[in-house]
Protein backbone atom coordinates (compact mmCIF):
# COMPACT_ATOMS: atom_id res chain seq x y z
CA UNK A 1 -91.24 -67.92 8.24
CA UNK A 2 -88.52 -70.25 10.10
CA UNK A 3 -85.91 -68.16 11.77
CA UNK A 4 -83.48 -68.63 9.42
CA UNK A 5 -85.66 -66.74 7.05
CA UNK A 6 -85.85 -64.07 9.66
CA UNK A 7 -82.39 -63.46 10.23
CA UNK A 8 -81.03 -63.21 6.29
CA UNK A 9 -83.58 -60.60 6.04
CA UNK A 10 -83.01 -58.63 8.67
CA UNK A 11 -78.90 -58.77 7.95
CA UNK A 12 -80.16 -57.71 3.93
CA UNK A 13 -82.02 -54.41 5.99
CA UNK A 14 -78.99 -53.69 7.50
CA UNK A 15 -76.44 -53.98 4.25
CA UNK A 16 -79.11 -51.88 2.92
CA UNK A 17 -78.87 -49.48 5.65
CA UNK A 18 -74.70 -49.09 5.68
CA UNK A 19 -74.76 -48.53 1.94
CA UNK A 20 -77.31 -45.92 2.02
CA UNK A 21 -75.71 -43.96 4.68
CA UNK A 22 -72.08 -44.14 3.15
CA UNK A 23 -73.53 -42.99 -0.25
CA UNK A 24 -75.53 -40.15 1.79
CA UNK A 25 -72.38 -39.14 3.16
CA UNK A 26 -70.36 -39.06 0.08
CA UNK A 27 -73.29 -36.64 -1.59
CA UNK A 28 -73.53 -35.18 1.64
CA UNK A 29 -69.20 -34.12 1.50
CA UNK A 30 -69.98 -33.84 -2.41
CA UNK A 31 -72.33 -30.92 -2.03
CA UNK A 32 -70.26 -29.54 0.79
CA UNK A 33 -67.55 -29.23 -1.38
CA UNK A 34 -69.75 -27.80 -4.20
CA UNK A 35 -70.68 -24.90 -1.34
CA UNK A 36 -67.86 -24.04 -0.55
CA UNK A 37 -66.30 -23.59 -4.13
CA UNK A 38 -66.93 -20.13 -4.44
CA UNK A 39 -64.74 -19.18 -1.80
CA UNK A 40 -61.23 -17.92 -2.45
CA UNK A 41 -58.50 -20.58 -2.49
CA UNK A 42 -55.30 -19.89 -1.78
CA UNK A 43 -52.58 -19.41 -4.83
CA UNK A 44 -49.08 -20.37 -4.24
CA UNK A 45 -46.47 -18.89 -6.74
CA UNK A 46 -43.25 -19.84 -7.25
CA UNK A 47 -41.31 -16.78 -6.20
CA UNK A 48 -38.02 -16.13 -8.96
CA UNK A 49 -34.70 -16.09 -7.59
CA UNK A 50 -33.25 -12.26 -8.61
CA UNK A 51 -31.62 -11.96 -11.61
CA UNK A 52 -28.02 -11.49 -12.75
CA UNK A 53 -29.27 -8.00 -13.95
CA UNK A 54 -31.60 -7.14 -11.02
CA UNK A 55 -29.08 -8.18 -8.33
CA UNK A 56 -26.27 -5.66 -9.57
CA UNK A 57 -28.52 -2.95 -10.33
CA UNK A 58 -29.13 -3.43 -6.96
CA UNK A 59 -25.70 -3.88 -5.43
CA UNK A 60 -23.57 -1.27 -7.62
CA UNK A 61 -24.55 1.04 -5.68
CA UNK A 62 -22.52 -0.25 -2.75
CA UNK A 63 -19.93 -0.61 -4.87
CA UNK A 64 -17.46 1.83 -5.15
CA UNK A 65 -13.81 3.21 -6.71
CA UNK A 66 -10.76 4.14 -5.01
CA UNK A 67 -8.14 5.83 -6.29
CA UNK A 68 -4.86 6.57 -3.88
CA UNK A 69 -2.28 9.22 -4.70
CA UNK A 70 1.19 9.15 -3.54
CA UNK A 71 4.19 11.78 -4.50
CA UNK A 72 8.08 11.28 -4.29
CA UNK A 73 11.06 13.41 -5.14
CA UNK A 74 13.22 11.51 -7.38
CA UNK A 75 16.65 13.88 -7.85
CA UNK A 76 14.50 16.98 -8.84
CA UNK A 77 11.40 15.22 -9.96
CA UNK A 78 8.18 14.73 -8.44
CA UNK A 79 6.88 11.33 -9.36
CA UNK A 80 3.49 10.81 -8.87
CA UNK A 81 1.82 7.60 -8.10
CA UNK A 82 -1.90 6.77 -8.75
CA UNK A 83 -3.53 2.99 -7.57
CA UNK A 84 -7.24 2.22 -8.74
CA UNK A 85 -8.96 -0.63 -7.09
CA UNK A 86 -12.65 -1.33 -5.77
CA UNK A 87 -14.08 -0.60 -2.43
CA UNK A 88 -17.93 -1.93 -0.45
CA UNK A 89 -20.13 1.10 1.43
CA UNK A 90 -20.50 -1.23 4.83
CA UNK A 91 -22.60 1.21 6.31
CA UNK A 92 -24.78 4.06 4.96
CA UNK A 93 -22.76 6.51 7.35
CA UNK A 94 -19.82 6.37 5.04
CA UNK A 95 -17.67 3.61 6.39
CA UNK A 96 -16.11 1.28 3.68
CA UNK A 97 -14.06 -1.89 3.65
CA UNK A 98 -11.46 -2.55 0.82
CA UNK A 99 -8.07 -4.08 0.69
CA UNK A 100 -5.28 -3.28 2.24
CA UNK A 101 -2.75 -3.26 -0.71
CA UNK A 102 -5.82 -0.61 -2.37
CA UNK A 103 -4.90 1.93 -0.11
CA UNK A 104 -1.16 1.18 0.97
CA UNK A 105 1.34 4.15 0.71
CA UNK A 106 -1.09 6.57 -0.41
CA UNK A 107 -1.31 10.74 0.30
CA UNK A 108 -4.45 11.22 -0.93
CA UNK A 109 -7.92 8.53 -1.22
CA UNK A 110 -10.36 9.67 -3.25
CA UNK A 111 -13.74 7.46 -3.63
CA UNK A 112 -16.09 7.37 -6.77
CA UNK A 113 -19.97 6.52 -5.91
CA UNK A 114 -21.63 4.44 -8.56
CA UNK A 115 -23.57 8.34 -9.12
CA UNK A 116 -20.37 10.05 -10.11
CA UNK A 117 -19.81 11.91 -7.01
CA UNK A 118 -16.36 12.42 -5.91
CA UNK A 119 -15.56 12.24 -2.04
CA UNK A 120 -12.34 12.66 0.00
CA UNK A 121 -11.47 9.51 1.72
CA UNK A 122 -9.93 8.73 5.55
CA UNK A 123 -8.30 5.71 6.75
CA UNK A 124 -9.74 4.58 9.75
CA UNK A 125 -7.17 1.01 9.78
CA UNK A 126 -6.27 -2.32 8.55
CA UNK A 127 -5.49 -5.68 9.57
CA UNK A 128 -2.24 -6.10 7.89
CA UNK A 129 -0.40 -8.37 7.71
CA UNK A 130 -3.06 -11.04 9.21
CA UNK A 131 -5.63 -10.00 6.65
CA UNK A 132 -5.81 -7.41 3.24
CA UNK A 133 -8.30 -5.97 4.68
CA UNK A 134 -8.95 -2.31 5.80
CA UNK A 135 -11.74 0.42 6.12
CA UNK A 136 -12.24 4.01 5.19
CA UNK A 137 -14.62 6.88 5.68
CA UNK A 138 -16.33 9.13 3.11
CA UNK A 139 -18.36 12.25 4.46
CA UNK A 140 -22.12 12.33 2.27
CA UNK A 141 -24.84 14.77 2.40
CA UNK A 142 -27.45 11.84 2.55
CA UNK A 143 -27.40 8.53 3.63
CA UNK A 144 -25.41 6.07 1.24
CA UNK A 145 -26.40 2.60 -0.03
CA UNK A 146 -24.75 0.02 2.26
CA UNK A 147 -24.80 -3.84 1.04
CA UNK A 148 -26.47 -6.29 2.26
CA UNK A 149 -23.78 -9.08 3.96
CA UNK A 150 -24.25 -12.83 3.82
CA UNK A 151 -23.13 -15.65 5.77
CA UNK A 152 -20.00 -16.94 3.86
CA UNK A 153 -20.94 -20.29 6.01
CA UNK A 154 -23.81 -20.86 4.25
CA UNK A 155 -22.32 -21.15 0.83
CA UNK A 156 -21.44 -24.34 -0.77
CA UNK A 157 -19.12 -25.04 -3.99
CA UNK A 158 -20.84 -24.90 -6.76
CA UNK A 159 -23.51 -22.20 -5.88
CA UNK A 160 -23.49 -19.74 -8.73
CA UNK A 161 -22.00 -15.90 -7.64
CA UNK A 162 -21.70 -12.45 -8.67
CA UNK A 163 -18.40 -10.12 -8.69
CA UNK A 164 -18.84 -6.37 -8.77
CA UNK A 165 -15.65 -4.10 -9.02
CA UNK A 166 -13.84 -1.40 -11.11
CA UNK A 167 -11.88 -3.56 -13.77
CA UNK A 168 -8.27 -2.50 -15.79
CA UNK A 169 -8.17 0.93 -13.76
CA UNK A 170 -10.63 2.54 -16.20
CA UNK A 171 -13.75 1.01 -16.50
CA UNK A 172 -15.83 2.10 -14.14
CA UNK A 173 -17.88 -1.07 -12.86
CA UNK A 174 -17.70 -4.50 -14.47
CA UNK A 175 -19.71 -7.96 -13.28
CA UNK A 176 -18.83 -11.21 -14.25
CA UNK A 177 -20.18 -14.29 -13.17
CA UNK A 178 -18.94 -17.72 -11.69
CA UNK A 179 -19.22 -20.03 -9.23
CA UNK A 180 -17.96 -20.78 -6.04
CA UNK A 181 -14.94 -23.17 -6.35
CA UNK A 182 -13.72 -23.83 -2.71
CA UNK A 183 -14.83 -22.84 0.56
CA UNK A 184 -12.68 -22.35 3.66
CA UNK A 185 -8.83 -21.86 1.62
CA UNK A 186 -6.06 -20.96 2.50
CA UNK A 187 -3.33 -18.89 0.83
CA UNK A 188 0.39 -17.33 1.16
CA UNK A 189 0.62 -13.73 0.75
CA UNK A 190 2.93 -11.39 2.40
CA UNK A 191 4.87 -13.94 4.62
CA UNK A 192 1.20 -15.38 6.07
CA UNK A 193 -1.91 -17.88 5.46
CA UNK A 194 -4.47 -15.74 4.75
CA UNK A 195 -7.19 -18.24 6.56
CA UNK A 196 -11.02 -18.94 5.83
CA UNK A 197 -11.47 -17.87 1.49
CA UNK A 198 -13.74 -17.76 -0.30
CA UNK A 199 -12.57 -19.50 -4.00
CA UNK A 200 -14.06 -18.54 -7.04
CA UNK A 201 -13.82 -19.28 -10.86
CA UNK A 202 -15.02 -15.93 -11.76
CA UNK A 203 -13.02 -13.37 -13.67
CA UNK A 204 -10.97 -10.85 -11.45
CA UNK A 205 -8.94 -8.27 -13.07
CA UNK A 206 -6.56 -5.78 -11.70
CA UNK A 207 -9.02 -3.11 -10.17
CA UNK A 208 -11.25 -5.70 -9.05
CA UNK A 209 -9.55 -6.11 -5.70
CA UNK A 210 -11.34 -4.73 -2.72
CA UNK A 211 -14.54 -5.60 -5.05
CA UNK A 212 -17.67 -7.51 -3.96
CA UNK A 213 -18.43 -11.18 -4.20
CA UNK A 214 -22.16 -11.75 -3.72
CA UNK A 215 -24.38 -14.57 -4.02
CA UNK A 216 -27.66 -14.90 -5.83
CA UNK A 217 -29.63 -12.90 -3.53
CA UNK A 218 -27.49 -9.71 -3.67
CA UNK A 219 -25.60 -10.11 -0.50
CA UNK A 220 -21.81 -9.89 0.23
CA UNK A 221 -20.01 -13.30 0.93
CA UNK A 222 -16.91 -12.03 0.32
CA UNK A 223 -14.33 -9.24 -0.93
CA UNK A 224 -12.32 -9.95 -3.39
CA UNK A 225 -8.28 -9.94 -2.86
CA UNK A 226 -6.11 -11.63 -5.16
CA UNK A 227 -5.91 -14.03 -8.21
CA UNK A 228 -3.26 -16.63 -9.14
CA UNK A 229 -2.14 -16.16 -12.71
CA UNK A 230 0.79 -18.87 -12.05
CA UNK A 231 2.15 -21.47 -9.88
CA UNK A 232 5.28 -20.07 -9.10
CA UNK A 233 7.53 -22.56 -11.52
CA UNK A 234 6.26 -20.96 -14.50
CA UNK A 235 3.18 -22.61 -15.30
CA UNK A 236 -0.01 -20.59 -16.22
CA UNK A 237 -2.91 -21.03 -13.88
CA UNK A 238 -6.86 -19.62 -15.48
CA UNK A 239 -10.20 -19.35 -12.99
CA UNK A 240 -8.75 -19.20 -9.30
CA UNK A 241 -9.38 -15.96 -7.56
CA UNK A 242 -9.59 -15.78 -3.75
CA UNK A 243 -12.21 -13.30 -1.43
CA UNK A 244 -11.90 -13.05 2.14
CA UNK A 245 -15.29 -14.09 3.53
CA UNK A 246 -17.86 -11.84 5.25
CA UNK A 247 -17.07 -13.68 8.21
CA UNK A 248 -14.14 -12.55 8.57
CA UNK A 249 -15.11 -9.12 6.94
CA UNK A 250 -17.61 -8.61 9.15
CA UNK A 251 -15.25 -9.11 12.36
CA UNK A 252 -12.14 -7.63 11.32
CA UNK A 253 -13.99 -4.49 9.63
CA UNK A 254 -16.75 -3.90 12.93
CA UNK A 255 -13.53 -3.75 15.05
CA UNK A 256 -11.77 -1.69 12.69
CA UNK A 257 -14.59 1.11 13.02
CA UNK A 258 -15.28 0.60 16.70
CA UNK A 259 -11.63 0.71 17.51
CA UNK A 260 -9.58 1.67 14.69
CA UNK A 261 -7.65 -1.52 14.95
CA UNK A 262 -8.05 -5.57 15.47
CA UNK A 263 -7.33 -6.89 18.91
CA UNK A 264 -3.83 -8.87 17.29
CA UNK A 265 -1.23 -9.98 19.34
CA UNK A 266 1.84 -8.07 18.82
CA UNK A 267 5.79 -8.34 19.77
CA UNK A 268 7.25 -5.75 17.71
CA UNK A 269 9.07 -7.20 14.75
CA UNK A 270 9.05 -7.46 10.97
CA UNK A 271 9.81 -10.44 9.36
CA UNK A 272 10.00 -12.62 6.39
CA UNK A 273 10.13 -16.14 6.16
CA UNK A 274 13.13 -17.67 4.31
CA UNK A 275 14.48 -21.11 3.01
CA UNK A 276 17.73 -22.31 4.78
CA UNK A 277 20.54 -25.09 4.98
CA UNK A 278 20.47 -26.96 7.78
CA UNK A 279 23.91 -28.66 9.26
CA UNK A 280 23.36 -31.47 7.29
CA UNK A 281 22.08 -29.89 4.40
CA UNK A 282 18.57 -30.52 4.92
CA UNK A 283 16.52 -27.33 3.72
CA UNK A 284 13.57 -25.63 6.12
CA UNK A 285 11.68 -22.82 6.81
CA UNK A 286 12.52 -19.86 8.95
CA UNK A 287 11.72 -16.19 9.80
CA UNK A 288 14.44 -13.85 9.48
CA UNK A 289 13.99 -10.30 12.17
CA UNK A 290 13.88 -7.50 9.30
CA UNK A 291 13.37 -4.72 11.87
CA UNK A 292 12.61 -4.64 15.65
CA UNK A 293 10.43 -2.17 16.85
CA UNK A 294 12.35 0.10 19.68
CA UNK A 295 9.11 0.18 21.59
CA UNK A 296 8.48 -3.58 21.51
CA UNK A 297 8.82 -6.74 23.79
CA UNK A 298 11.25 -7.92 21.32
CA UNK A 299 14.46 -5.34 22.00
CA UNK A 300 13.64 -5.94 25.74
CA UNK A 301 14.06 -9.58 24.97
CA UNK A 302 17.13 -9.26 23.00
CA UNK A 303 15.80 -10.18 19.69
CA UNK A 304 18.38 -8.35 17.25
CA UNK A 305 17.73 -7.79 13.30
CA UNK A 306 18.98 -11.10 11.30
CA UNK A 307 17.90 -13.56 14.23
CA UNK A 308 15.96 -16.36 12.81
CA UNK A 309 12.87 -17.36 14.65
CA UNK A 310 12.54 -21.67 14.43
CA UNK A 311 9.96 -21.74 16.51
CA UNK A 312 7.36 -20.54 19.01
CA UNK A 313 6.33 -22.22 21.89
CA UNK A 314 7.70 -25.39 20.62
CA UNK A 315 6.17 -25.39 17.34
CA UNK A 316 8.07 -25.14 14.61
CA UNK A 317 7.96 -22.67 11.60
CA UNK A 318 7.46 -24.07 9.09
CA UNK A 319 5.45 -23.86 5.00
CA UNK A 320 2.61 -24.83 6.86
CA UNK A 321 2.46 -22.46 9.66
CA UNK A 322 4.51 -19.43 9.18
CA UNK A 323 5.64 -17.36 11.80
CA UNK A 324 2.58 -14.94 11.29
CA UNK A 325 -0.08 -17.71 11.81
CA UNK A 326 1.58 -19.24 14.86
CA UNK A 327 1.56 -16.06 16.58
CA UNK A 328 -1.94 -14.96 15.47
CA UNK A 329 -2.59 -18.25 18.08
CA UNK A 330 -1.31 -16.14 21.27
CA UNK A 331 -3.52 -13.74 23.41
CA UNK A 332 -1.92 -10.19 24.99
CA UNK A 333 -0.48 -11.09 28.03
CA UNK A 334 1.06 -14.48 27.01
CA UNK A 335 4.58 -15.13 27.23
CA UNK A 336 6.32 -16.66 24.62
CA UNK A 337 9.30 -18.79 23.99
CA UNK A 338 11.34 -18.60 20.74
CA UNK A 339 13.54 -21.04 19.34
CA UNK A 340 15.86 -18.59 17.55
CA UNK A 341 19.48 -19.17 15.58
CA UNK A 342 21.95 -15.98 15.56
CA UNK A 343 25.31 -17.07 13.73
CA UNK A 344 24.96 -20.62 14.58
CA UNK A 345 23.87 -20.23 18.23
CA UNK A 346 21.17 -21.86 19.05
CA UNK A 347 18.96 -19.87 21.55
CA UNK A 348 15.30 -19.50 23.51
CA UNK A 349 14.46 -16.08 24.15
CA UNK A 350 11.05 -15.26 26.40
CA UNK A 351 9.31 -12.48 24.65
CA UNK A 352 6.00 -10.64 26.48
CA UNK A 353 2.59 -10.57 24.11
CA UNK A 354 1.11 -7.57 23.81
CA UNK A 355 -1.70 -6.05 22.14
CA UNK A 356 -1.21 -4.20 18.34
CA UNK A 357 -1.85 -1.01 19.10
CA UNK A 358 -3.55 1.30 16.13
């Protein structure tokens, strides 16, 4: 044998060899796997988002009703006064946040638990005018169901929520369902930009404000507040409702029950902003002194009822930032200037920041 001969036949032994070992290894893992097959495998399930029903049988129970009294003497009648809207149990000690406007003016709060049970009510404050927001105390036997609260933040138009509230005065709880519309509005009520909403196409009712918002998983992103029904010229406006989110829920009300009040800087006025002629007839915003508080920096300034504010701190007032935003900006101890007309006179008046007290 020459060796050539030698060599082929040793390189056939060793292709011989390779293949044997790689198909002894495949039988080899093959049989392995056979082995092992009667060990438990792990099963992954595809865990169900809640449903509509599940999530508010849930959540009602942090929902509740409130219904303020209020009497007056009109000549020799007494006229009584009754206001239903919707309240959330924040905390299963009895503290609950609502709306400001819920509870405004009244004698005498009463709150309904989704059980039936009737409770006195206490105010403990509010965040008016900044925010309609405010918080009350029931007294319970037992611990009560508090909600669950979300992370406005986290929520993204489009994302499909729940509202939970008492609807039309008498029915006790109603849901509807919607989706989120807008995140991070803003919008005018009571002479200020109510900042950082939560829009929604769902249907609110009267009754429904101080109501829940919640997302799919059954936790609060929001209480409900108000609802445009028109554009102000007239026209009819359908699926825009506005909740305060429960980021700023969760700050205002937390302060509210620590405190009794939100640290707000405070000069002792009332106000409301107005439309005026200018010299040459060029219309703009201003805020007009309703009332100046005789405990207030204002009446040590000089600020006198029917000034009009133009300005603070050289910004102007304006339908973009009302007076009530700009000085939402300042901090207690700040002193502020104000541009201010009284009977054509121009004047800037420096006015000491304080803190709201409760």
């Amino acid at each position: 044998m020459s060796w050539r001969q030698a060599s082929l036949l040793t390189l056939a032994f060793a292709v011989v060899g390779l293949a044997a070992g790689a198909l002894g290894g495949l039988l080899a893992a093959r049989a392995l796997d056979e082995d092992d097959s009667d060990e438990p495998q792990p099963v992954v399930e595809d865990i169900a988002p809640p449903t509509v029903a599940e999530v508010v049988e849930q959540a009602s129970r942090a929902v509740v009703t409130i219904i303020g009294q209020s009497s007056r003497v009109e000549g020799e009648a007494v006229v009584e006064t009754v206001n239903v809207g919707s309240g959330v149990i924040l905390r299963d000690d009895g503290f609950i946040v609502t709306n400001e406007h819920v509870i405004a003016g009244a004698d005498r709060l009463t709150v309904v638990l989704a059980s039936g049970d009737e409770l006195a009510a206490t105010v403990i404050g509010d965040d008016r005018p900044f925010n309609d927001l405010a918080v009350i105390k029931v007294a319970h036997a037992s611990p009560l169901t508090a909600v669950a609260v979300g992370d406005s933040d986290q929520i993204e138009p489009g994302q499909s929520v729940i509202a939970l509230g008492q609807s039309l005065r008498n029915l006790p709880l109603s849901v509807s369902t919607g989706v989120v519309s807008g995140v991070h509005r803003q919008f005018f009520k009571d002479n200020v930009f109510m900042e950082d909403l939560v829009q929604t196409d769902a249907a609110i009712n009267q009754g429904n404000s101080g109501g829940a918002l919640l997302n799919g998983r059954g936790e609060l992103i929001g209480i409900l507040t108000t609802v445009v029904r028109d554009t102000g010229n007239g026209d009819s406006v359908e699926g825009i409702a506005f909740a305060i989110s429960s980021r700023t829920v969760a700050d205002v009300a937390f302060q509210l029950i620590a405190s009794g009040s939100v640290r707000r800087p405070w000069i002792g006025v009332e106000t409301q902003e107005v439309t005026i002629q200018q010299a040459d007839g060029v219309p703009r915003q201003a805020t007009v002194v309703m009332a100046v508080d005789p405990n207030g920096p204002a009446v040590a300034a000089g600020l006198l009822v029917g000034d009009l504010i133009l300005s603070i701190e050289g910004d102007e007032v304006s339908e973009e930032s009302p007076f009530l935003n700009l000085l939402k900006e300042l901090r207690a101890g700040d002193s502020a200037t104000l541009g201010v007309a009284r009977n054509a006179e121009a004047l800037s008046i420096e006015v000491d920041v304080v803190e709201r007290s409760p």
